[in-house]
PDB file of N, CA and C in Angstrom:
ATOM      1  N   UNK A   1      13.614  44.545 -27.920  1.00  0.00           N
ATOM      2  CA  UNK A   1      12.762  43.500 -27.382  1.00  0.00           C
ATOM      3  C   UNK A   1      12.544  42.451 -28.455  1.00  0.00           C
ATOM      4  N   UNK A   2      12.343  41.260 -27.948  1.00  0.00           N
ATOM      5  CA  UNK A   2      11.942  39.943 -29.248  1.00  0.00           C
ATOM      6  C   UNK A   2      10.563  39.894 -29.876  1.00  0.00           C
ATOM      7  N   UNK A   3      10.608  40.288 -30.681  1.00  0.00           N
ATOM      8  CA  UNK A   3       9.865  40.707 -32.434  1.00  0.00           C
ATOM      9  C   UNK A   3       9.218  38.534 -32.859  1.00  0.00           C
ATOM     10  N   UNK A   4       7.805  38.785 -32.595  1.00  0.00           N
ATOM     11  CA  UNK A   4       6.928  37.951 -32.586  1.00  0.00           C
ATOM     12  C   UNK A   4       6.783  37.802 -33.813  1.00  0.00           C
ATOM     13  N   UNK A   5       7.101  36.831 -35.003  1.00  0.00           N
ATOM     14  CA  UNK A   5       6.192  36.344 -36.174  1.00  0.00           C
ATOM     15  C   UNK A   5       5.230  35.733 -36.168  1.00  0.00           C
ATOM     16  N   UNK A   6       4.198  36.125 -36.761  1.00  0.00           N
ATOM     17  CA  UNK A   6       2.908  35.319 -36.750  1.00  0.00           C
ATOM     18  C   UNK A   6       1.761  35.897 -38.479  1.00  0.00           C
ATOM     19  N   UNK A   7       1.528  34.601 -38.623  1.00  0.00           N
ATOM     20  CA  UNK A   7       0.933  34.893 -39.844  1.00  0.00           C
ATOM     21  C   UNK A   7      -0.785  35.224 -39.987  1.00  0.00           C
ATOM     22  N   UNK A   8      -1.028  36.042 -40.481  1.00  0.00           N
ATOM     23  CA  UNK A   8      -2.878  36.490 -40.338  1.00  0.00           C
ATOM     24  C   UNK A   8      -3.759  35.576 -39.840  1.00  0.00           C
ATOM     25  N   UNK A   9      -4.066  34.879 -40.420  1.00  0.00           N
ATOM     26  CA  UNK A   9      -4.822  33.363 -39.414  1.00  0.00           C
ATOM     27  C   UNK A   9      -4.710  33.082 -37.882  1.00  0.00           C
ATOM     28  N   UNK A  10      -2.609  33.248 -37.833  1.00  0.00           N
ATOM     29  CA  UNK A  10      -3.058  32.486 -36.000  1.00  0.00           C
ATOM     30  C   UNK A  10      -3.008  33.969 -35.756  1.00  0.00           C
ATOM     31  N   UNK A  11      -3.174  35.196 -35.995  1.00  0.00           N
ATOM     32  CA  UNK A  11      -3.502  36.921 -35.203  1.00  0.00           C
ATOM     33  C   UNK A  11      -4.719  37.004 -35.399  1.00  0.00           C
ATOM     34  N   UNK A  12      -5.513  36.255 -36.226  1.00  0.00           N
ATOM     35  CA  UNK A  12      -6.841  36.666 -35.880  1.00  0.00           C
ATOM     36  C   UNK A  12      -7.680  35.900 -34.936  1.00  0.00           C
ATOM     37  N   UNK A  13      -6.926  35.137 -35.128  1.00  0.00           N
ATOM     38  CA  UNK A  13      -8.000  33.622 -34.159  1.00  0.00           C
ATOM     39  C   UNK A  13      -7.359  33.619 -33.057  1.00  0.00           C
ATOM     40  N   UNK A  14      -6.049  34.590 -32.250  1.00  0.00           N
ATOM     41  CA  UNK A  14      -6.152  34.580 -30.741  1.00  0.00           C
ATOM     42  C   UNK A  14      -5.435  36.283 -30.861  1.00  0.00           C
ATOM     43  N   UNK A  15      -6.222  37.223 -31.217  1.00  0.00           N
ATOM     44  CA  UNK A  15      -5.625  38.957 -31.429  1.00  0.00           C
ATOM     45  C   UNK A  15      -5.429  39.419 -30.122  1.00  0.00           C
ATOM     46  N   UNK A  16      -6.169  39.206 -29.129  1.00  0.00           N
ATOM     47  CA  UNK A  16      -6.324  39.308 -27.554  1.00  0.00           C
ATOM     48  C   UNK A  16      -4.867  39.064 -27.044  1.00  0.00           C
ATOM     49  N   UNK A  17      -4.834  38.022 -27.431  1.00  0.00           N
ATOM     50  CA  UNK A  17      -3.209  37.433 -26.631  1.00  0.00           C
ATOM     51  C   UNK A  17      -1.592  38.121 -27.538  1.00  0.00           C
ATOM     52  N   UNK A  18      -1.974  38.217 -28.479  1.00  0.00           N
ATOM     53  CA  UNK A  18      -0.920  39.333 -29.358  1.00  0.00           C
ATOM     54  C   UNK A  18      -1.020  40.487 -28.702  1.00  0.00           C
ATOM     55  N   UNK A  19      -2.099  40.983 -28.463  1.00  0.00           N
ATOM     56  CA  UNK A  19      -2.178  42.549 -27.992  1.00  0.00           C
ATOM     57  C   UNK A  19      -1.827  42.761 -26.833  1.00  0.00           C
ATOM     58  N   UNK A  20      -2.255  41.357 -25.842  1.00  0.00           N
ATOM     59  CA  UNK A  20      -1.572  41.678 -24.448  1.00  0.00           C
ATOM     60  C   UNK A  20       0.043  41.625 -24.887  1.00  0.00           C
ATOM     61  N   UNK A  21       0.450  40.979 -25.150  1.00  0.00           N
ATOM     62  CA  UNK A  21       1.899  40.992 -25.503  1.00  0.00           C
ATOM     63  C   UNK A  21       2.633  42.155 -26.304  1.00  0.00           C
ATOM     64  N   UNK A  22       1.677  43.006 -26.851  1.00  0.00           N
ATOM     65  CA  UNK A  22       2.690  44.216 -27.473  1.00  0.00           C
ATOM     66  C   UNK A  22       2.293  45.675 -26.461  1.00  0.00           C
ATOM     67  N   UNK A  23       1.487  45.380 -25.112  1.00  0.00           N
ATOM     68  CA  UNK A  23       1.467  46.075 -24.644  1.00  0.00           C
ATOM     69  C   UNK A  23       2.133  45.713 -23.458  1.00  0.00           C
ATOM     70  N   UNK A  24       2.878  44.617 -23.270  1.00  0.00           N
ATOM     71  CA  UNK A  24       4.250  44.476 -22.474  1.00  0.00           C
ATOM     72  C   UNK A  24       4.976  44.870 -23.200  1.00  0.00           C
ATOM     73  N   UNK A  25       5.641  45.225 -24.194  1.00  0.00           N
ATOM     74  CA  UNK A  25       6.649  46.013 -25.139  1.00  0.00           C
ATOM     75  C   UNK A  25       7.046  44.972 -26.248  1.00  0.00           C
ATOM     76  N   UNK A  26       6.309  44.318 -26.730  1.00  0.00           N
ATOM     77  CA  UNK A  26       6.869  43.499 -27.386  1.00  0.00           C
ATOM     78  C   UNK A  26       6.368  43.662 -28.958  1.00  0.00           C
ATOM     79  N   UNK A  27       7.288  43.569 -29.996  1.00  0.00           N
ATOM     80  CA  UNK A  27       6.523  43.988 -31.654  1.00  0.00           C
ATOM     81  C   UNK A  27       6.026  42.338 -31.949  1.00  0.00           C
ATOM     82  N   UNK A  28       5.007  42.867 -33.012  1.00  0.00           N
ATOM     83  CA  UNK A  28       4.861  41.531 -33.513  1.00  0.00           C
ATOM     84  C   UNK A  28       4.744  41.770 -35.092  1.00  0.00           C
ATOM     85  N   UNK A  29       5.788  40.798 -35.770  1.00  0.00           N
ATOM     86  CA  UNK A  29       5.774  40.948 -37.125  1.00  0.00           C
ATOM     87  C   UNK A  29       4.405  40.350 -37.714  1.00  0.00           C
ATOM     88  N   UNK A  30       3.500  41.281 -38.567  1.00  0.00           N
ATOM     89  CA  UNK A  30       2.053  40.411 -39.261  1.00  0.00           C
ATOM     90  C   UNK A  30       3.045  40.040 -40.817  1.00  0.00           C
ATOM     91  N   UNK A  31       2.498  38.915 -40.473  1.00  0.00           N
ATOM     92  CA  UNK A  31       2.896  37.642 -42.272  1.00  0.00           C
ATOM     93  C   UNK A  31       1.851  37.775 -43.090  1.00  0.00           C
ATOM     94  N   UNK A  32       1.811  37.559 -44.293  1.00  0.00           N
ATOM     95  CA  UNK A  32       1.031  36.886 -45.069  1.00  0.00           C
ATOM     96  C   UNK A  32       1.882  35.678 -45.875  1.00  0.00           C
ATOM     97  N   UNK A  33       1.638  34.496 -45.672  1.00  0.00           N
ATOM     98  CA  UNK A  33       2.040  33.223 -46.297  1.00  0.00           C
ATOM     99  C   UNK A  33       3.733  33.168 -46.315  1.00  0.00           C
ATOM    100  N   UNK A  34       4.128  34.397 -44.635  1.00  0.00           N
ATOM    101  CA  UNK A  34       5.515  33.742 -44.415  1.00  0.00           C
ATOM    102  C   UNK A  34       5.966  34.807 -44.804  1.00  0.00           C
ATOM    103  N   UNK A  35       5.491  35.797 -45.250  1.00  0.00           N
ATOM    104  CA  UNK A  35       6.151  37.107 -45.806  1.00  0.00           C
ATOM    105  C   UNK A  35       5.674  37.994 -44.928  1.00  0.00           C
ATOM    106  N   UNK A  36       6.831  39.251 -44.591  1.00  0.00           N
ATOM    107  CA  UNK A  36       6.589  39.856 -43.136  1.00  0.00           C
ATOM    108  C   UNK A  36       5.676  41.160 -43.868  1.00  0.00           C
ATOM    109  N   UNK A  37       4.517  42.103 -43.875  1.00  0.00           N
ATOM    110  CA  UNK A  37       3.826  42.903 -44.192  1.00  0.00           C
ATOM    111  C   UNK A  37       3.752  44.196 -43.016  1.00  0.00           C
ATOM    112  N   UNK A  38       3.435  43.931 -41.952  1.00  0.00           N
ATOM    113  CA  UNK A  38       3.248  45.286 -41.358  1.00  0.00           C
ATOM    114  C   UNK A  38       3.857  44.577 -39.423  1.00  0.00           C
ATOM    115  N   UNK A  39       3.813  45.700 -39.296  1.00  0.00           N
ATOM    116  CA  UNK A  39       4.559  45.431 -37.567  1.00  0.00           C
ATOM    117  C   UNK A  39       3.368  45.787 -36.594  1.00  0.00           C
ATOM    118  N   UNK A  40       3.168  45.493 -35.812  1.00  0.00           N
ATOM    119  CA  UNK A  40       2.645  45.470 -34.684  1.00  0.00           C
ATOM    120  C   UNK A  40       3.082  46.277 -33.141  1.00  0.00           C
ATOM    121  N   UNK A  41       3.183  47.480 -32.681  1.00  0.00           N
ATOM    122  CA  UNK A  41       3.911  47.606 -31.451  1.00  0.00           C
ATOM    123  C   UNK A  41       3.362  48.607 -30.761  1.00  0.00           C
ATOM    124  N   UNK A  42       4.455  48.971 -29.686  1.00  0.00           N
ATOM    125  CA  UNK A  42       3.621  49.290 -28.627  1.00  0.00           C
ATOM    126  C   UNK A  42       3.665  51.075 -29.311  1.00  0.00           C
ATOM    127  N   UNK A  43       3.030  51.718 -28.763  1.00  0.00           N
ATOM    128  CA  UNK A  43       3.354  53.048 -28.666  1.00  0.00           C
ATOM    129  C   UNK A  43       3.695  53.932 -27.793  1.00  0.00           C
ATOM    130  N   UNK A  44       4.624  54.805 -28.032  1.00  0.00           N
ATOM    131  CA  UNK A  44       5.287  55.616 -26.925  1.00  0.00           C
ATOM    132  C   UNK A  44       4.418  56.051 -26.286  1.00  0.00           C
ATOM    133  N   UNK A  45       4.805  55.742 -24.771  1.00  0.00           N
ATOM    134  CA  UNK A  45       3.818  56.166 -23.383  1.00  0.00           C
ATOM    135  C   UNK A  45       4.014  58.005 -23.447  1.00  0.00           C
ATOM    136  N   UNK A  46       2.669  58.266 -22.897  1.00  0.00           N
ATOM    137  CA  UNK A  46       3.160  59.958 -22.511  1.00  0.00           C
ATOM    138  C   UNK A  46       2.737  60.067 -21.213  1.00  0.00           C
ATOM    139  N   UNK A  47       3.732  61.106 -20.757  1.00  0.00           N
ATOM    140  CA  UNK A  47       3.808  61.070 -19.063  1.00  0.00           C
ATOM    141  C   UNK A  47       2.296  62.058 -18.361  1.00  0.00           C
ATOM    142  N   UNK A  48       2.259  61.412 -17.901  1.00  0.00           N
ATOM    143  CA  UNK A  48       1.054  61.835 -16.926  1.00  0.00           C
ATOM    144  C   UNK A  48       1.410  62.715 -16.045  1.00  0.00           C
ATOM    145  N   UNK A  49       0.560  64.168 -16.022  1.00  0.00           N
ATOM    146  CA  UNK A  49       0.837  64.969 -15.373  1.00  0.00           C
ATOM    147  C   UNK A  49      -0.243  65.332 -14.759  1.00  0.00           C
ATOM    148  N   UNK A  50      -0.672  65.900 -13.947  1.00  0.00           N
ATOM    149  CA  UNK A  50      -1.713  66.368 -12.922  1.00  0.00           C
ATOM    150  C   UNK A  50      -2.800  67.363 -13.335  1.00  0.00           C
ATOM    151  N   UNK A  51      -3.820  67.585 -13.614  1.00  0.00           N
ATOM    152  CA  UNK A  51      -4.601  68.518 -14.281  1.00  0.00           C
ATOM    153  C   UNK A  51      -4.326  69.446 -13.484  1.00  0.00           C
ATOM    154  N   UNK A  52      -4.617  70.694 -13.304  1.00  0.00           N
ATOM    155  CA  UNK A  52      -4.499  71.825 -12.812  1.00  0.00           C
ATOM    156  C   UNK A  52      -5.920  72.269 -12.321  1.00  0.00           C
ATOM    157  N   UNK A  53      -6.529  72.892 -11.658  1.00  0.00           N
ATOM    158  CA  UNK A  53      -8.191  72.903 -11.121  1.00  0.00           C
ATOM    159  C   UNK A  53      -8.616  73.941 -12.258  1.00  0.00           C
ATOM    160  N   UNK A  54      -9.590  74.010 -13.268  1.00  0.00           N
ATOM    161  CA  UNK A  54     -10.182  74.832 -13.945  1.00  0.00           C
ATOM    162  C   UNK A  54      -9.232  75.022 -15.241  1.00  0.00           C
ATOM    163  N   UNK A  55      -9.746  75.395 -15.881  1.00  0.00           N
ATOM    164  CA  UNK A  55      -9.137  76.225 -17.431  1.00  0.00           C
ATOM    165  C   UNK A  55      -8.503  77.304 -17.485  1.00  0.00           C
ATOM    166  N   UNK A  56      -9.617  78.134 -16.741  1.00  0.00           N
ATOM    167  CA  UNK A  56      -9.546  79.775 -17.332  1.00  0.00           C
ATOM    168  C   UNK A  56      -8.121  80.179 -16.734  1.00  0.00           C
ATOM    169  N   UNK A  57      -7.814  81.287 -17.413  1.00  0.00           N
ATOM    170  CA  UNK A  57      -6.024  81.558 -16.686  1.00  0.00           C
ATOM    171  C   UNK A  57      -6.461  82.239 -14.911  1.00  0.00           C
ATOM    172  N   UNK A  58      -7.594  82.975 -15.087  1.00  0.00           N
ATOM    173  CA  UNK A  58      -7.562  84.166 -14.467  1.00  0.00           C
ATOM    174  C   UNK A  58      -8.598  83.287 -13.444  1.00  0.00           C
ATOM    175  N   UNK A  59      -9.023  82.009 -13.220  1.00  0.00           N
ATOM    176  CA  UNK A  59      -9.634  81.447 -12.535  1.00  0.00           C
ATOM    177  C   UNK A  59      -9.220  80.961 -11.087  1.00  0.00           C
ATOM    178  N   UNK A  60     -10.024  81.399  -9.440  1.00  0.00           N
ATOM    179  CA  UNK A  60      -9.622  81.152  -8.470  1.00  0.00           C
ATOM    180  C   UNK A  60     -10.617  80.307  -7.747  1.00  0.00           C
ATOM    181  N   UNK A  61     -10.182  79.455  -7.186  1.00  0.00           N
ATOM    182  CA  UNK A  61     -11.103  78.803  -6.628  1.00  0.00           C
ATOM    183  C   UNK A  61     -10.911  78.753  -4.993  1.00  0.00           C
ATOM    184  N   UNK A  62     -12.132  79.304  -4.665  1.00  0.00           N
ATOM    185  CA  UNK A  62     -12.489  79.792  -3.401  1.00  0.00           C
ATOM    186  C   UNK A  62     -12.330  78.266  -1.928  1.00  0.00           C
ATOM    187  N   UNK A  63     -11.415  79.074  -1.176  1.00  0.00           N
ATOM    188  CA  UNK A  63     -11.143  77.695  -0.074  1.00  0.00           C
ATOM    189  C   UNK A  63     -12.342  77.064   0.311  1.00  0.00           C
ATOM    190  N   UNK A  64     -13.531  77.845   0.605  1.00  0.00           N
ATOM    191  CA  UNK A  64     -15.101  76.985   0.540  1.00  0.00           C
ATOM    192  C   UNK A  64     -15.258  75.830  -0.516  1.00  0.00           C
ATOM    193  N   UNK A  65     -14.860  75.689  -1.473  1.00  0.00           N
ATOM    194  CA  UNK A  65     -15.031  74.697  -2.604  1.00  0.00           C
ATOM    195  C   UNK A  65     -14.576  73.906  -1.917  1.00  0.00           C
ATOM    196  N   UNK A  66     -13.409  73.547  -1.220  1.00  0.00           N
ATOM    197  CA  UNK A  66     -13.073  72.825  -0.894  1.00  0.00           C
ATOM    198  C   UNK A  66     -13.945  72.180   1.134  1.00  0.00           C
ATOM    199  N   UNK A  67     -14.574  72.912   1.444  1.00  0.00           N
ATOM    200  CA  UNK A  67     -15.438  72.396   2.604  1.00  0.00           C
ATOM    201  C   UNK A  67     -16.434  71.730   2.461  1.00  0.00           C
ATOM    202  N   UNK A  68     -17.171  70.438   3.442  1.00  0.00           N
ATOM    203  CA  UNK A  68     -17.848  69.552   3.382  1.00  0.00           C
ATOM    204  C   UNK A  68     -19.236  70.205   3.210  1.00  0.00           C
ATOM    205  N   UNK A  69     -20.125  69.607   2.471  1.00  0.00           N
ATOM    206  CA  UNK A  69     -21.195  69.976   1.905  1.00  0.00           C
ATOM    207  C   UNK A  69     -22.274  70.333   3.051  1.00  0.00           C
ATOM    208  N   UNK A  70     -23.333  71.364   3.371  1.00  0.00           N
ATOM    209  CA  UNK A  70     -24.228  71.308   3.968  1.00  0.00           C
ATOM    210  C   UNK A  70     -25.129  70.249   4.080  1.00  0.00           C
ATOM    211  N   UNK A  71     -25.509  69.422   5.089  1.00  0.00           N
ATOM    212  CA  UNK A  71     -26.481  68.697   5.280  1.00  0.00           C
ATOM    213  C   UNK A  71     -27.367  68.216   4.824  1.00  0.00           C
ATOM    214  N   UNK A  72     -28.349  69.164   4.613  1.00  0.00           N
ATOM    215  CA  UNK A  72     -29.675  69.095   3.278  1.00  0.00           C
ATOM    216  C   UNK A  72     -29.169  68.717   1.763  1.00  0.00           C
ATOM    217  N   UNK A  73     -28.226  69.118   1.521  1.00  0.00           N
ATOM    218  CA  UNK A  73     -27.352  69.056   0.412  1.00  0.00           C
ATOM    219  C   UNK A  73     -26.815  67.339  -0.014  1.00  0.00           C
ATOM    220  N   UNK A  74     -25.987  67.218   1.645  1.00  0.00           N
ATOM    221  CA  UNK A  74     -25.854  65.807   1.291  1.00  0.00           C
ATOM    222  C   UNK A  74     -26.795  64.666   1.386  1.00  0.00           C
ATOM    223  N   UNK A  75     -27.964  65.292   1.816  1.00  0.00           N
ATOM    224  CA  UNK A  75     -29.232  64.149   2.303  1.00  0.00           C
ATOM    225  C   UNK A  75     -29.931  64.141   0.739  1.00  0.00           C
ATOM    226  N   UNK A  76     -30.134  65.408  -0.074  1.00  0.00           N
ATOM    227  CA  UNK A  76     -30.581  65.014  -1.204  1.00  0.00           C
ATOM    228  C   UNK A  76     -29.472  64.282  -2.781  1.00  0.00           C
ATOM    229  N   UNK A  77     -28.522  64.258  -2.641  1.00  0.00           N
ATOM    230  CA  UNK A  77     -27.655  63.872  -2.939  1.00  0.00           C
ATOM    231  C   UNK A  77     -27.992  62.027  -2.795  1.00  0.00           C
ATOM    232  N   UNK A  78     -27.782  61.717  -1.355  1.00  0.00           N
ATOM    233  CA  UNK A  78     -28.668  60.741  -1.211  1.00  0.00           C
ATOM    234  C   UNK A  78     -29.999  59.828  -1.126  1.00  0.00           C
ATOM    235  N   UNK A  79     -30.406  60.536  -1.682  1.00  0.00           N
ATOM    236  CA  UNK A  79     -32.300  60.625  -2.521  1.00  0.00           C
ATOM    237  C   UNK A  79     -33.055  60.683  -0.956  1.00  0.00           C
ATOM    238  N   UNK A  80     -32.753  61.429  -0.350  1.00  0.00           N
ATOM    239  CA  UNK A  80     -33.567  61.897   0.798  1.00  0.00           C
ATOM    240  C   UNK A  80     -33.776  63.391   0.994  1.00  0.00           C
ATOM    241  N   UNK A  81     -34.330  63.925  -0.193  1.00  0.00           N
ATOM    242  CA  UNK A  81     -34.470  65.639   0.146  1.00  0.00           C
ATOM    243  C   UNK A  81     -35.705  65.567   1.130  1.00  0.00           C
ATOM    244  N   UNK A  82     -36.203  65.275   1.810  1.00  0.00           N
ATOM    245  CA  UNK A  82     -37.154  65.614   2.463  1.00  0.00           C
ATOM    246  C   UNK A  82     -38.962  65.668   2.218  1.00  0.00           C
ATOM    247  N   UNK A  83     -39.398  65.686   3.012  1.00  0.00           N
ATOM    248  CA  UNK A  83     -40.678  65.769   2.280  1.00  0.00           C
ATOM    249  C   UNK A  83     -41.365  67.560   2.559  1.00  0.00           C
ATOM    250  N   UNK A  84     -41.705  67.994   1.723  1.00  0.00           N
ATOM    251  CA  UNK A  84     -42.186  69.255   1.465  1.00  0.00           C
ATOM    252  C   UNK A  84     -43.258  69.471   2.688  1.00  0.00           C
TER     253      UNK A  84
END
C-alpha cells in the first residue's frame, strides 16, 4: 500500500486524519526535519469468532434460559414492580 510521509508538526496538528488513513491500510512514514524516524500502520486484524455461552467446561445451560421472562419480572425490569 502507498507509505504517507509526513513530518511531526503536520501529524500533530491533523493526527485524526493520519489515523483514519492507517486504519484503511495505509503506513505513514513519521519525519523529523525530512528524516524518516518511526512508521505508522495498521495492525494485523484478528478474526472474530463467536463466544461460546459460559466458561466452565462442564457448564449446561438449561432450555428455560432461553424462555421469555415471567410477567412480574418484566414489569419490574420496567420500573413498575407494583405497589406492595
Amino acid at each position: 500500500m502507498y507509505m504517507i510521509r509526513v513530518n511531526i508538526a503536520e501529524a500533530r496538528a491533523d493526527l485524526a486524519r493520519y489515523l483514519a488513513r492507517v486504519e484503511r491500510g495505509e503506513t505513514v512514514l513519521l519525519c523529523r526535519r525530512n528524516v524518516p524516524i518511526a512508521e505508522i500502520r495498521p495492525l494485523p486484524s484478528t478474526p472474530v469468532r463467536e463466544r461460546p455461552i459460559g466458561i466452565d467446561r462442564g457448564m449446561k445451560v438449561p432450555a428455560s434460559f432461553f424462555e421469555p421472562l415471567p410477567e412480574p419480572v418484566l414489569r419490574a425490569f420496567q420500573g413498575d414492580a407494583g405497589e406492595p
